[in-house]
C-alpha atoms as a PDB file:
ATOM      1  CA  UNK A   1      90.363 132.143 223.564  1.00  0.00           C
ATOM      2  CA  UNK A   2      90.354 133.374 227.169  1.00  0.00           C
ATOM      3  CA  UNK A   3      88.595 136.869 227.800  1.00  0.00           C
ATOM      4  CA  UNK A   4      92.121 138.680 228.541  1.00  0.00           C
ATOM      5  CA  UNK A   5      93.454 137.382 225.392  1.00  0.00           C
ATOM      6  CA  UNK A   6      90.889 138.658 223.523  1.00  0.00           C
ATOM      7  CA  UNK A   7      90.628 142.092 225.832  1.00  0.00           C
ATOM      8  CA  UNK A   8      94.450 142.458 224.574  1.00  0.00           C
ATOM      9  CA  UNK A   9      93.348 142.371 221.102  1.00  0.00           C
ATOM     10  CA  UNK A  10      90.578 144.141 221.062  1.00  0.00           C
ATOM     11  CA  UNK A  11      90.953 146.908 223.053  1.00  0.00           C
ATOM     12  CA  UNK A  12      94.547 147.186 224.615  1.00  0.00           C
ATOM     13  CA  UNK A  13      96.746 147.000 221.248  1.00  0.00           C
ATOM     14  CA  UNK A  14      94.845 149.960 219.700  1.00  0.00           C
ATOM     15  CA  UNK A  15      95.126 151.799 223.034  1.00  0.00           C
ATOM     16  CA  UNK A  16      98.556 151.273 223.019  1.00  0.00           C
ATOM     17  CA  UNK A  17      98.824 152.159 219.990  1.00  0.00           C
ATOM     18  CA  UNK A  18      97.423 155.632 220.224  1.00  0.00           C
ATOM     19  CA  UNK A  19      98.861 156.191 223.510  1.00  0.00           C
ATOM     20  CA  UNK A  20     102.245 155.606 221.905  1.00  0.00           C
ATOM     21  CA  UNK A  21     101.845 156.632 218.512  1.00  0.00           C
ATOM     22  CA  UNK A  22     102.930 153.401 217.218  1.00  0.00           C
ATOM     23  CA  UNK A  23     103.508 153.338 213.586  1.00  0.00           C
ATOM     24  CA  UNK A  24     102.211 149.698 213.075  1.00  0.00           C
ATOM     25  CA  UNK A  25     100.538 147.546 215.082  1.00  0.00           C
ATOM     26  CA  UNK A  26     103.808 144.828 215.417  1.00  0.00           C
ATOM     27  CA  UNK A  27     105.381 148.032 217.449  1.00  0.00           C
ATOM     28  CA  UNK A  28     102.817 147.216 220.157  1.00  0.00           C
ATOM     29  CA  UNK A  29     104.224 145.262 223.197  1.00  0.00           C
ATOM     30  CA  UNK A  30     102.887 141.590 223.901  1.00  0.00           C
ATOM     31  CA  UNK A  31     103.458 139.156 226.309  1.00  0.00           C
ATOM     32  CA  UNK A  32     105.967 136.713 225.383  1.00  0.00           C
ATOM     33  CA  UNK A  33     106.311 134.483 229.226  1.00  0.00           C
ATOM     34  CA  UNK A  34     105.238 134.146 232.481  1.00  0.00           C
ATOM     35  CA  UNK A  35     107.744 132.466 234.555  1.00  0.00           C
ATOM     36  CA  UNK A  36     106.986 131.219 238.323  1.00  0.00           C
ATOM     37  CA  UNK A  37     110.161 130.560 240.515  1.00  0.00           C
ATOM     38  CA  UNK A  38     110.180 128.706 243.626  1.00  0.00           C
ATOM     39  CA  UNK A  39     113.371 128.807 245.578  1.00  0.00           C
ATOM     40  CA  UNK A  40     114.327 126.846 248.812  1.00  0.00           C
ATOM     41  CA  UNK A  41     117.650 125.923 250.282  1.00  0.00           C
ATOM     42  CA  UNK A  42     115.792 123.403 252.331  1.00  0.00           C
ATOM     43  CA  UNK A  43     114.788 121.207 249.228  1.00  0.00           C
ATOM     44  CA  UNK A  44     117.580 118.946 249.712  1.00  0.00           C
ATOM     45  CA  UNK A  45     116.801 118.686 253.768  1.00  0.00           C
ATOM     46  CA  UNK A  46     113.175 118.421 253.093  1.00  0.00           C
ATOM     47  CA  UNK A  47     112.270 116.877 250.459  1.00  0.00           C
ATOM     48  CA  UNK A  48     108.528 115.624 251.066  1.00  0.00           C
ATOM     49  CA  UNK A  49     107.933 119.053 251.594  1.00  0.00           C
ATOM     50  CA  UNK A  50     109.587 120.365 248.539  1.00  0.00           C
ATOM     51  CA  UNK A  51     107.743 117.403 246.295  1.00  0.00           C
ATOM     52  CA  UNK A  52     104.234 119.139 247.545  1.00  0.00           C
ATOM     53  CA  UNK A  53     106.021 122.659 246.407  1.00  0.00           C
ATOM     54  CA  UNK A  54     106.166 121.160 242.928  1.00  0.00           C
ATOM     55  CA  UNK A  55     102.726 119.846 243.429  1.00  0.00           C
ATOM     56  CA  UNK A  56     101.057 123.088 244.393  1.00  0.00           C
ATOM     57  CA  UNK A  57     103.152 124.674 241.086  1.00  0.00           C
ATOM     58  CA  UNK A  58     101.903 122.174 238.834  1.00  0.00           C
ATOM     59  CA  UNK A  59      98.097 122.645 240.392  1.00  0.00           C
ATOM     60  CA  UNK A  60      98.702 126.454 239.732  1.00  0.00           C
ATOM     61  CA  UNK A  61     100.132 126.502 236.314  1.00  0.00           C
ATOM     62  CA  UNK A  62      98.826 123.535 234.420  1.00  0.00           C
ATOM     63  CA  UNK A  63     102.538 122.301 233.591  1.00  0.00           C
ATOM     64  CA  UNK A  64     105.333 120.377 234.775  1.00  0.00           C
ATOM     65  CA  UNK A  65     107.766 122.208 236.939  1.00  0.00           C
ATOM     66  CA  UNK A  66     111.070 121.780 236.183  1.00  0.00           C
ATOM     67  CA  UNK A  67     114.068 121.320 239.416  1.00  0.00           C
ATOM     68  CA  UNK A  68     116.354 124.063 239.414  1.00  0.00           C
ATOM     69  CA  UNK A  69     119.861 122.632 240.198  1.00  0.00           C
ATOM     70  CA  UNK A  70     122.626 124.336 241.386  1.00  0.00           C
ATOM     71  CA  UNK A  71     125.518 124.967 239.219  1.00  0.00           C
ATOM     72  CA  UNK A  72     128.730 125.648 241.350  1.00  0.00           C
ATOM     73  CA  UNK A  73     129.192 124.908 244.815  1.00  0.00           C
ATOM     74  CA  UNK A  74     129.155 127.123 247.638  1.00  0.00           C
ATOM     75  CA  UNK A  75     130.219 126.664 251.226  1.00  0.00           C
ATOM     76  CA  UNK A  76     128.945 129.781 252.968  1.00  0.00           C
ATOM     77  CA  UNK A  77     125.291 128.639 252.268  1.00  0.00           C
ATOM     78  CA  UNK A  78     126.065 125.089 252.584  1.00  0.00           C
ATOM     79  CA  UNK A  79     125.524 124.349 248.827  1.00  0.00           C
ATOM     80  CA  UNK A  80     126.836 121.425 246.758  1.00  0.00           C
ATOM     81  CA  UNK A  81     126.681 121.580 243.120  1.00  0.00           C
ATOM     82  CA  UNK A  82     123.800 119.482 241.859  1.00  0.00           C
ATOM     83  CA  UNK A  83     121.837 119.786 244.968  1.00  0.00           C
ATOM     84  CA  UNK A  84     118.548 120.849 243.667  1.00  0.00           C
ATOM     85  CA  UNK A  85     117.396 124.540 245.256  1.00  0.00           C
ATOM     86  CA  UNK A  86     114.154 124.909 243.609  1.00  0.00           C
ATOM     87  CA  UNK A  87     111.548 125.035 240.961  1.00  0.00           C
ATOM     88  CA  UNK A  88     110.098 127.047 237.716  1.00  0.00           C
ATOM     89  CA  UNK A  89     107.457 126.790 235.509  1.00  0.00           C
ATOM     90  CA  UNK A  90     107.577 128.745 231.975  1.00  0.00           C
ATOM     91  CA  UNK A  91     103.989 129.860 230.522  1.00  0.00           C
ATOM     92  CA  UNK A  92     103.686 130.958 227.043  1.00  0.00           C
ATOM     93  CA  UNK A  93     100.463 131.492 224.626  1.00  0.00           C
ATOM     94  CA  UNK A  94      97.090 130.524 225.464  1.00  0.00           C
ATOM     95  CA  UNK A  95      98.543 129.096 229.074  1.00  0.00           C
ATOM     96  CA  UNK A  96      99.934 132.415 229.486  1.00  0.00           C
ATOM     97  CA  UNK A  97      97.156 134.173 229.420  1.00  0.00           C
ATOM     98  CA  UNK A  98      94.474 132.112 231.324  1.00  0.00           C
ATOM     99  CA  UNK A  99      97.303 131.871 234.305  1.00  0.00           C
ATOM    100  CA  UNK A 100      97.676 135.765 234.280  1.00  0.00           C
ATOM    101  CA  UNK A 101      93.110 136.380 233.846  1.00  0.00           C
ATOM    102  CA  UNK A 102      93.120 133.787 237.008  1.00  0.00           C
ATOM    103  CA  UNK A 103      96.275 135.814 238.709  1.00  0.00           C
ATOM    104  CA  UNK A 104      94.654 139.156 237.806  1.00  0.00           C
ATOM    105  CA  UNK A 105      90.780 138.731 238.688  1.00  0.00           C
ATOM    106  CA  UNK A 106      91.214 135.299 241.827  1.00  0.00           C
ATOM    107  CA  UNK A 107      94.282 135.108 242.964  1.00  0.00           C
ATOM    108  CA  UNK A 108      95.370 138.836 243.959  1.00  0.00           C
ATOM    109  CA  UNK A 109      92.107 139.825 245.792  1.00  0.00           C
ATOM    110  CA  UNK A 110      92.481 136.990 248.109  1.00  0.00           C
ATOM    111  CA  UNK A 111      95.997 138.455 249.041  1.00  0.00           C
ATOM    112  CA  UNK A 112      95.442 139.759 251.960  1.00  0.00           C
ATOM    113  CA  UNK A 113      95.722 143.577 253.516  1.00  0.00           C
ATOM    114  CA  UNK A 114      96.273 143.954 249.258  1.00  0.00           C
ATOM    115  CA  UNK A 115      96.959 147.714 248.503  1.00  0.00           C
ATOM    116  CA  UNK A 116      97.764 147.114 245.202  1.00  0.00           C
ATOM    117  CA  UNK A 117     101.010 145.785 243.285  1.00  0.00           C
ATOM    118  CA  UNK A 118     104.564 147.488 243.419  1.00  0.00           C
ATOM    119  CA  UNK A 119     104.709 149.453 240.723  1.00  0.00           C
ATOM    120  CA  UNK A 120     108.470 149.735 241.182  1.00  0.00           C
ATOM    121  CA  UNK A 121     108.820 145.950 240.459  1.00  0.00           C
ATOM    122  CA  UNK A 122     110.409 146.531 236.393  1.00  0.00           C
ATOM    123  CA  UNK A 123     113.849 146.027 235.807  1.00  0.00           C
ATOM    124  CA  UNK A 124     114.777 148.549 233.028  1.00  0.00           C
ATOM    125  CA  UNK A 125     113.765 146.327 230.250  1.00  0.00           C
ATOM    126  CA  UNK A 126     109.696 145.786 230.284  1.00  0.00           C
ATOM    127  CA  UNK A 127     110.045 143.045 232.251  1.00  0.00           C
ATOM    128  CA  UNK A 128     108.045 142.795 235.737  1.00  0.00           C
ATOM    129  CA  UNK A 129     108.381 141.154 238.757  1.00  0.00           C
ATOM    130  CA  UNK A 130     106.530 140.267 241.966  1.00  0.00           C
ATOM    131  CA  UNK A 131     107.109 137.833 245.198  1.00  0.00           C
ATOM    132  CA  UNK A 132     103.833 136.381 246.935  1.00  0.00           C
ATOM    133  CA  UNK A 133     104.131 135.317 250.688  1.00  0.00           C
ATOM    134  CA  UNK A 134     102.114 132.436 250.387  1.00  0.00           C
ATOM    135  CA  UNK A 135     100.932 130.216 247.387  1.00  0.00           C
ATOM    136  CA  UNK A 136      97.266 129.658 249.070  1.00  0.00           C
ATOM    137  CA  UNK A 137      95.705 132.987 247.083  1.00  0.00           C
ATOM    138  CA  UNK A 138      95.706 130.397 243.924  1.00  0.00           C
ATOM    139  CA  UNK A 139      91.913 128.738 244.480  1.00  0.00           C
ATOM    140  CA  UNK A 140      93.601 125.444 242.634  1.00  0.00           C
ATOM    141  CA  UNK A 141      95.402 124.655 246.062  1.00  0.00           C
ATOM    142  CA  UNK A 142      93.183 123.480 248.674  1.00  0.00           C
ATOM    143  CA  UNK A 143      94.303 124.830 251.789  1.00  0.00           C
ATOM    144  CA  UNK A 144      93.535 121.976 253.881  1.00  0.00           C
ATOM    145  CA  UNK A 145      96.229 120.113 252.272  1.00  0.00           C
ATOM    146  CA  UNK A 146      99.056 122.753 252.786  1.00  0.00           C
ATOM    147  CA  UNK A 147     101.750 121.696 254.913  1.00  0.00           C
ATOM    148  CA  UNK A 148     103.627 124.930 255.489  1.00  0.00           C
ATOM    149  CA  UNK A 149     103.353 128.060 253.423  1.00  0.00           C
ATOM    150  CA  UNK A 150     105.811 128.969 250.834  1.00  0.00           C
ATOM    151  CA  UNK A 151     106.089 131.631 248.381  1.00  0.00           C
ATOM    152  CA  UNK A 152     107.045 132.132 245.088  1.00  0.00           C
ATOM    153  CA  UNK A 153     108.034 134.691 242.434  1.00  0.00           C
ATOM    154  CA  UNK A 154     106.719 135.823 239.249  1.00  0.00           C
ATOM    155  CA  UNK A 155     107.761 137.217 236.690  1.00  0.00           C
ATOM    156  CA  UNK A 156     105.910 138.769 233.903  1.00  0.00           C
ATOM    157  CA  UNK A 157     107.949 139.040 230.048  1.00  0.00           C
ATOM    158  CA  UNK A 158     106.730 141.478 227.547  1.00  0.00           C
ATOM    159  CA  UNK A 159     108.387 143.034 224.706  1.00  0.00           C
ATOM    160  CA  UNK A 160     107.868 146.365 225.877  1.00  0.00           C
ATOM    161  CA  UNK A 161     111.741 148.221 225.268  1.00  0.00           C
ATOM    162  CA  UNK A 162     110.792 150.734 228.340  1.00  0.00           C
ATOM    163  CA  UNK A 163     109.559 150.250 231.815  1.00  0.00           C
ATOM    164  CA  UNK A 164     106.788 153.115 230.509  1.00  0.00           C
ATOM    165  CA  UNK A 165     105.163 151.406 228.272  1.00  0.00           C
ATOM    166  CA  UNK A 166     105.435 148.171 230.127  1.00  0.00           C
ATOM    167  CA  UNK A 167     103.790 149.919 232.631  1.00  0.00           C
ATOM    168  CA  UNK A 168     100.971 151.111 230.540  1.00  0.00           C
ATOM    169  CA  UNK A 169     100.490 146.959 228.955  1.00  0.00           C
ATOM    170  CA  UNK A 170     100.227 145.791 232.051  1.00  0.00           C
ATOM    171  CA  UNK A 171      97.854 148.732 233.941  1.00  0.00           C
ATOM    172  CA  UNK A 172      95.392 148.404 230.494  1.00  0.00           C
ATOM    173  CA  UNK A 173      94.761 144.281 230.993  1.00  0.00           C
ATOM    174  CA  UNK A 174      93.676 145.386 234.662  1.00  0.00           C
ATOM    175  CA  UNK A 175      96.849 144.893 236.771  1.00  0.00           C
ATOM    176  CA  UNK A 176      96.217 146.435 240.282  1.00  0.00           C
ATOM    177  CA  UNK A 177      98.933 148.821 240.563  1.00  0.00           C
ATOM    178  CA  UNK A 178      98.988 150.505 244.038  1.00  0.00           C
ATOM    179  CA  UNK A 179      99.324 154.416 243.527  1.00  0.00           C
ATOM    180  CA  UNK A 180     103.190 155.519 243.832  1.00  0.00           C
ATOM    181  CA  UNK A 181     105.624 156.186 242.116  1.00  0.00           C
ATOM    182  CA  UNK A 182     106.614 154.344 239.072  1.00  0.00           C
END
Protein backbone atom coordinates (compact mmCIF):
# COMPACT_ATOMS: atom_id res chain seq x y z
CA UNK A 1 0.00 0.00 0.00
CA UNK A 2 1.70 3.27 -0.97
CA UNK A 3 1.95 6.00 1.88
CA UNK A 4 -0.76 8.37 0.07
CA UNK A 5 -3.09 5.55 -0.13
CA UNK A 6 -2.92 4.88 3.22
CA UNK A 7 -2.68 8.90 4.22
CA UNK A 8 -6.24 8.93 2.32
CA UNK A 9 -7.53 6.43 4.64
CA UNK A 10 -6.31 7.29 7.57
CA UNK A 11 -6.45 10.70 7.91
CA UNK A 12 -8.12 12.48 4.82
CA UNK A 13 -11.61 10.47 4.73
CA UNK A 14 -12.37 11.37 8.39
CA UNK A 15 -11.27 14.95 7.67
CA UNK A 16 -13.47 15.07 4.99
CA UNK A 17 -15.82 13.79 6.67
CA UNK A 18 -16.05 16.31 9.45
CA UNK A 19 -15.29 19.09 7.24
CA UNK A 20 -18.39 18.12 5.29
CA UNK A 21 -20.55 16.60 7.68
CA UNK A 22 -20.84 13.52 5.75
CA UNK A 23 -23.40 11.19 6.97
CA UNK A 24 -21.39 7.96 6.12
CA UNK A 25 -18.18 7.42 5.20
CA UNK A 26 -19.21 6.12 1.26
CA UNK A 27 -20.32 10.07 0.99
CA UNK A 28 -16.59 10.84 1.09
CA UNK A 29 -14.98 11.59 -2.35
CA UNK A 30 -12.20 9.13 -3.75
CA UNK A 31 -10.20 8.98 -6.59
CA UNK A 32 -11.56 6.95 -9.26
CA UNK A 33 -8.62 7.86 -12.48
CA UNK A 34 -5.78 9.57 -13.40
CA UNK A 35 -5.63 10.07 -17.03
CA UNK A 36 -2.35 11.49 -18.91
CA UNK A 37 -2.99 12.91 -22.50
CA UNK A 38 -0.41 13.58 -24.95
CA UNK A 39 -1.49 15.41 -28.02
CA UNK A 40 0.55 16.22 -31.25
CA UNK A 41 -0.53 17.00 -34.76
CA UNK A 42 2.98 16.19 -35.77
CA UNK A 43 2.66 12.38 -34.85
CA UNK A 44 1.89 11.44 -38.26
CA UNK A 45 4.97 13.78 -39.72
CA UNK A 46 7.20 12.59 -37.02
CA UNK A 47 6.84 9.59 -36.02
CA UNK A 48 10.30 8.49 -34.37
CA UNK A 49 9.71 11.29 -32.31
CA UNK A 50 6.20 10.51 -31.35
CA UNK A 51 7.29 6.57 -30.65
CA UNK A 52 9.82 8.14 -27.82
CA UNK A 53 6.52 10.28 -26.62
CA UNK A 54 4.90 6.92 -25.95
CA UNK A 55 8.11 5.75 -24.49
CA UNK A 56 8.60 8.53 -21.99
CA UNK A 57 4.53 7.86 -21.07
CA UNK A 58 5.02 4.34 -20.53
CA UNK A 59 8.43 5.13 -18.33
CA UNK A 60 6.13 7.62 -16.36
CA UNK A 61 3.05 5.64 -15.77
CA UNK A 62 3.98 2.00 -15.61
CA UNK A 63 1.37 1.11 -18.51
CA UNK A 64 0.88 0.88 -22.06
CA UNK A 65 -0.23 4.02 -23.75
CA UNK A 66 -2.82 3.71 -25.95
CA UNK A 67 -2.79 5.94 -29.79
CA UNK A 68 -5.45 8.32 -29.89
CA UNK A 69 -6.87 8.30 -33.48
CA UNK A 70 -8.74 10.76 -35.03
CA UNK A 71 -12.31 10.25 -35.72
CA UNK A 72 -13.53 12.64 -38.57
CA UNK A 73 -11.48 14.43 -40.89
CA UNK A 74 -10.61 17.91 -40.94
CA UNK A 75 -9.01 20.08 -43.58
CA UNK A 76 -8.28 23.33 -41.78
CA UNK A 77 -5.71 21.47 -39.53
CA UNK A 78 -4.69 19.16 -42.16
CA UNK A 79 -6.29 16.08 -40.46
CA UNK A 80 -7.31 12.76 -42.03
CA UNK A 81 -9.46 10.47 -40.17
CA UNK A 82 -7.39 7.65 -38.73
CA UNK A 83 -4.27 9.61 -38.61
CA UNK A 84 -3.17 9.05 -35.13
CA UNK A 85 -2.84 12.65 -33.03
CA UNK A 86 -1.71 11.35 -29.80
CA UNK A 87 -1.54 9.32 -26.70
CA UNK A 88 -3.26 8.47 -23.09
CA UNK A 89 -2.65 6.44 -20.37
CA UNK A 90 -5.62 5.59 -17.77
CA UNK A 91 -4.43 4.93 -13.98
CA UNK A 92 -6.74 3.42 -11.57
CA UNK A 93 -6.15 1.75 -7.91
CA UNK A 94 -2.92 1.06 -6.47
CA UNK A 95 -1.20 2.59 -9.92
CA UNK A 96 -3.21 5.53 -9.27
CA UNK A 97 -2.00 6.37 -6.33
CA UNK A 98 1.82 5.67 -6.45
CA UNK A 99 1.74 7.87 -9.93
CA UNK A 100 -0.05 10.80 -8.05
CA UNK A 101 2.63 10.28 -4.31
CA UNK A 102 5.54 10.43 -7.19
CA UNK A 103 3.57 13.52 -9.07
CA UNK A 104 2.87 15.16 -5.69
CA UNK A 105 6.26 14.83 -3.62
CA UNK A 106 9.18 14.41 -7.24
CA UNK A 107 7.80 15.47 -10.01
CA UNK A 108 6.20 19.05 -9.19
CA UNK A 109 9.19 20.49 -7.20
CA UNK A 110 11.43 19.96 -10.08
CA UNK A 111 8.97 22.19 -12.16
CA UNK A 112 10.61 24.98 -12.40
CA UNK A 113 9.87 28.87 -11.22
CA UNK A 114 6.77 26.45 -9.45
CA UNK A 115 4.38 28.85 -7.52
CA UNK A 116 2.06 26.37 -6.90
CA UNK A 117 -0.84 24.62 -9.02
CA UNK A 118 -3.90 26.51 -10.64
CA UNK A 119 -6.39 26.23 -8.43
CA UNK A 120 -8.84 27.31 -11.12
CA UNK A 121 -8.05 24.09 -13.11
CA UNK A 122 -11.84 22.10 -12.04
CA UNK A 123 -14.40 21.87 -14.45
CA UNK A 124 -17.70 22.06 -12.45
CA UNK A 125 -17.80 18.44 -11.68
CA UNK A 126 -14.73 17.45 -9.15
CA UNK A 127 -12.73 16.75 -11.79
CA UNK A 128 -9.13 18.54 -12.13
CA UNK A 129 -6.91 19.35 -14.65
CA UNK A 130 -3.34 20.51 -15.30
CA UNK A 131 -0.86 20.90 -18.52
CA UNK A 132 3.04 20.46 -17.82
CA UNK A 133 5.50 22.17 -20.33
CA UNK A 134 7.85 19.53 -20.36
CA UNK A 135 7.73 15.75 -19.37
CA UNK A 136 11.51 15.88 -17.88
CA UNK A 137 10.11 16.81 -14.06
CA UNK A 138 9.21 12.82 -14.03
CA UNK A 139 12.84 11.38 -12.53
CA UNK A 140 11.83 7.99 -14.67
CA UNK A 141 12.94 9.92 -17.94
CA UNK A 142 16.52 10.42 -18.22
CA UNK A 143 17.09 13.62 -19.70
CA UNK A 144 19.99 12.76 -21.68
CA UNK A 145 17.87 10.74 -23.85
CA UNK A 146 15.18 13.46 -24.62
CA UNK A 147 14.99 14.47 -28.06
CA UNK A 148 12.78 17.53 -27.86
CA UNK A 149 10.51 18.46 -25.01
CA UNK A 150 6.88 17.82 -25.05
CA UNK A 151 4.18 18.23 -22.66
CA UNK A 152 1.33 16.60 -21.55
CA UNK A 153 -1.95 16.91 -19.62
CA UNK A 154 -3.39 15.47 -16.63
CA UNK A 155 -6.20 14.99 -15.42
CA UNK A 156 -7.19 14.03 -12.00
CA UNK A 157 -11.04 12.03 -11.51
CA UNK A 158 -12.64 12.01 -8.17
CA UNK A 159 -16.11 11.56 -7.18
CA UNK A 160 -16.34 14.72 -5.53
CA UNK A 161 -20.12 16.28 -6.95
CA UNK A 162 -18.59 20.01 -6.31
CA UNK A 163 -15.45 21.74 -7.31
CA UNK A 164 -15.41 22.59 -3.20
CA UNK A 165 -14.96 19.61 -1.97
CA UNK A 166 -12.78 18.46 -4.79
CA UNK A 167 -10.80 21.15 -3.82
CA UNK A 168 -10.56 20.24 -0.24
CA UNK A 169 -9.57 16.05 -1.45
CA UNK A 170 -7.06 17.17 -3.32
CA UNK A 171 -5.41 20.22 -0.92
CA UNK A 172 -5.64 17.35 2.21
CA UNK A 173 -3.30 14.52 0.16
CA UNK A 174 -0.76 17.58 -0.15
CA UNK A 175 -1.52 19.07 -3.61
CA UNK A 176 0.44 22.41 -3.94
CA UNK A 177 -2.21 24.78 -4.66
CA UNK A 178 -0.81 28.31 -5.37
CA UNK A 179 -2.87 30.92 -3.23
CA UNK A 180 -5.81 32.53 -5.47
CA UNK A 181 -8.80 32.27 -6.02
CA UNK A 182 -10.61 29.07 -6.33
Amino acid sequence: MSLLKKKYAESVIPQLQKQFAYSSVMQVPRFEKVVLNYGSGEAAANPKQFESAIEEMAQVSGQKPVKTIARKSIATFKVREGMVLGCKVTMRGDRMFEFLERFITIALPRVRDFKGLNPSGFDGRGNYNLSLKEQIIFPEIDVDKVQNYHGMNVTIVTTAPTNEEAFALLEAIGMPFSKGKK
